[in-house]
Protein backbone atom coordinates (compact mmCIF):
# COMPACT_ATOMS: atom_id res chain seq x y z
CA UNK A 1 28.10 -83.16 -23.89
CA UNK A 2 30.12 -82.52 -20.51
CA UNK A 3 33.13 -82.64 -22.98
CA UNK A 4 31.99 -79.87 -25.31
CA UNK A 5 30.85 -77.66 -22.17
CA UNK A 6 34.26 -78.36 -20.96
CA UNK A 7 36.53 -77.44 -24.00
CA UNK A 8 34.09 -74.07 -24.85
CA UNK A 9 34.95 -73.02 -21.05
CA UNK A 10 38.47 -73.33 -21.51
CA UNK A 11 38.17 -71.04 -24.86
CA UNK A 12 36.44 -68.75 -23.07
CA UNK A 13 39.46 -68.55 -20.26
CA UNK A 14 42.40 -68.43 -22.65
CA UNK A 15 44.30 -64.99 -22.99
CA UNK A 16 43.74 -61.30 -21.59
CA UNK A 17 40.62 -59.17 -22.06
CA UNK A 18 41.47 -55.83 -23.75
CA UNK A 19 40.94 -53.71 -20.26
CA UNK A 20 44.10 -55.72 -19.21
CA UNK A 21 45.78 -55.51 -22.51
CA UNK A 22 44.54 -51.30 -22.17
CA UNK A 23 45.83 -51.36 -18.26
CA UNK A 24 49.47 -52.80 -19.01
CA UNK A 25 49.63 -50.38 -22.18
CA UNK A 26 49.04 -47.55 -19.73
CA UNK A 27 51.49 -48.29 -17.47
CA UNK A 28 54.39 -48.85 -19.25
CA UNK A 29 53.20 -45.58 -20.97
CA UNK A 30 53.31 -43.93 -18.31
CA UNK A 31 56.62 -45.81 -17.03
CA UNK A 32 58.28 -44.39 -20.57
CA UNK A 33 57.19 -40.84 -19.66
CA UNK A 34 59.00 -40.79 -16.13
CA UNK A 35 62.36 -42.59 -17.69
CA UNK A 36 63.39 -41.01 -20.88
CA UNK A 37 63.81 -37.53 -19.48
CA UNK A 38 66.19 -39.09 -16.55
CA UNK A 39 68.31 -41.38 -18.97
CA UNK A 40 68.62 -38.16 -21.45
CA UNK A 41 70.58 -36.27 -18.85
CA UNK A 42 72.57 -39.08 -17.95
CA UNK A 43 74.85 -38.91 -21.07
CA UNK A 44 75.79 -35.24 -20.49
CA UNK A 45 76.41 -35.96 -16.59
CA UNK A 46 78.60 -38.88 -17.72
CA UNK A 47 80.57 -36.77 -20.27
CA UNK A 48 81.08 -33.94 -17.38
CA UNK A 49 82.50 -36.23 -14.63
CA UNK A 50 84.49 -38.01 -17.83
CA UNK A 51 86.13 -34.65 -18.31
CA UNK A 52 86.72 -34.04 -15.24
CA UNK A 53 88.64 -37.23 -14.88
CA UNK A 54 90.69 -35.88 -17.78
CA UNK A 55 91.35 -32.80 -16.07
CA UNK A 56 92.53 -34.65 -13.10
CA UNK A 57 94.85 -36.87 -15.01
CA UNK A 58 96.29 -34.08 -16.72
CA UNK A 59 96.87 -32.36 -13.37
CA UNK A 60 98.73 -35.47 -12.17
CA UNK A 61 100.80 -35.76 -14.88
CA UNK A 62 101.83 -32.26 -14.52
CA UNK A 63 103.00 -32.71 -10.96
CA UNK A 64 104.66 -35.68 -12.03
CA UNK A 65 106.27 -33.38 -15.26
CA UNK A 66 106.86 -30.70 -12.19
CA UNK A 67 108.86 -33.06 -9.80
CA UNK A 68 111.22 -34.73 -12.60
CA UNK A 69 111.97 -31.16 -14.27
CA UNK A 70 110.98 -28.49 -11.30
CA UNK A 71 109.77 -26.35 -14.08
CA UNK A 72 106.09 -24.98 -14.40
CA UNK A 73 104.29 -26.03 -17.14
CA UNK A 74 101.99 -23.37 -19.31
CA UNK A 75 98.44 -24.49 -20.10
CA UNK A 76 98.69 -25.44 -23.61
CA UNK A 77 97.63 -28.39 -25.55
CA UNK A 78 101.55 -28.26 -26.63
CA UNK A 79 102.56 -28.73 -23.29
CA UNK A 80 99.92 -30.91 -21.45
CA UNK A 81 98.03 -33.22 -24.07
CA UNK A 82 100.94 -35.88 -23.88
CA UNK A 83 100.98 -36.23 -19.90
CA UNK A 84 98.19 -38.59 -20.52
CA UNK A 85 97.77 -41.69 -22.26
CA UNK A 86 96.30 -41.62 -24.53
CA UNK A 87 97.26 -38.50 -25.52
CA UNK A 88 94.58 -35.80 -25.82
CA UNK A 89 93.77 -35.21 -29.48
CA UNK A 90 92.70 -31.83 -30.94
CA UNK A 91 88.96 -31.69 -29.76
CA UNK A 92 90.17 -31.04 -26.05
CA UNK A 93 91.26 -27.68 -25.95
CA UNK A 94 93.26 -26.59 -22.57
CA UNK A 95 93.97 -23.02 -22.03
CA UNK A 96 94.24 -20.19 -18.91
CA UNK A 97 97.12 -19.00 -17.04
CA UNK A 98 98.97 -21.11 -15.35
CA UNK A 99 98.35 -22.04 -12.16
CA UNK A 100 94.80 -22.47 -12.89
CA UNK A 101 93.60 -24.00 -16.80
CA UNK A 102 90.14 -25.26 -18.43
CA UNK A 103 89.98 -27.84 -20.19
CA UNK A 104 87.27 -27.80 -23.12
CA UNK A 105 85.61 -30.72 -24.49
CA UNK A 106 82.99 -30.24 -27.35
CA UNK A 107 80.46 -27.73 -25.25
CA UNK A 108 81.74 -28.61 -21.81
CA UNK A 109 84.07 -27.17 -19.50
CA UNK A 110 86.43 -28.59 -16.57
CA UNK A 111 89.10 -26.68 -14.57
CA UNK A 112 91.93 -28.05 -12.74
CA UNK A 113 95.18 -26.47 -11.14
CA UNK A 114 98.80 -27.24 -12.40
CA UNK A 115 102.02 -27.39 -9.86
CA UNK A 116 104.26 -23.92 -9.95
């Protein structure tokens, strides 16, 4: 008898009640709510400072294109999309007047200065 007692106790024990099951749902509900927003913006921050990066690279290999030939380059994507590697395809669009350019990548924008 102490053996049937015994195994119906440890039935009883095994698994979570459904408050707990209700408890962990709500949390990680509620977890879900505070995250999403914050890892949404994350891509466009990440494509901004990627840009920028661009438009720094570009700018170096300006100054690099401005100390071999000592002439100014205009801010074209003629003149300026090969000073990187790779070189900048059609979707990055650099214009302005030279000293100062944007560069445009689908909707965002980045500025940098070129060597005169």
């Amino acid at each position: 008898m102490k053996n049937l007692n015994n195994t119906f106790k440890r039935a009883k024990q095994a698994g979570f009640t459904l408050i707990e099951l209700i408890v962990v749902i709500v949390i990680i509900g509620i977890l879900a709510v505070i995250a999403i927003p914050q890892f949404t913006g994350l891509t466009t921050k990440a494509d901004q400072a990627a840009l920028q990066a661009v438009a720094a690279n570009v700018s170096s290999g300006a100054a690099a294109a401005f100390g071999t030939n000592q002439t100014a380059l205009p801010c074209t994507n003629a003149a300026l999309a090969a000073l990187v590697t790779p070189n900048l395809d059609a979707t990055y669009v650099i214009s302005g007047d030279a000293p100062s350019c944007t560069i445009t990548h689908k909707t965002l924008t980045a500025t940098f200065t070129l060597p005169n």
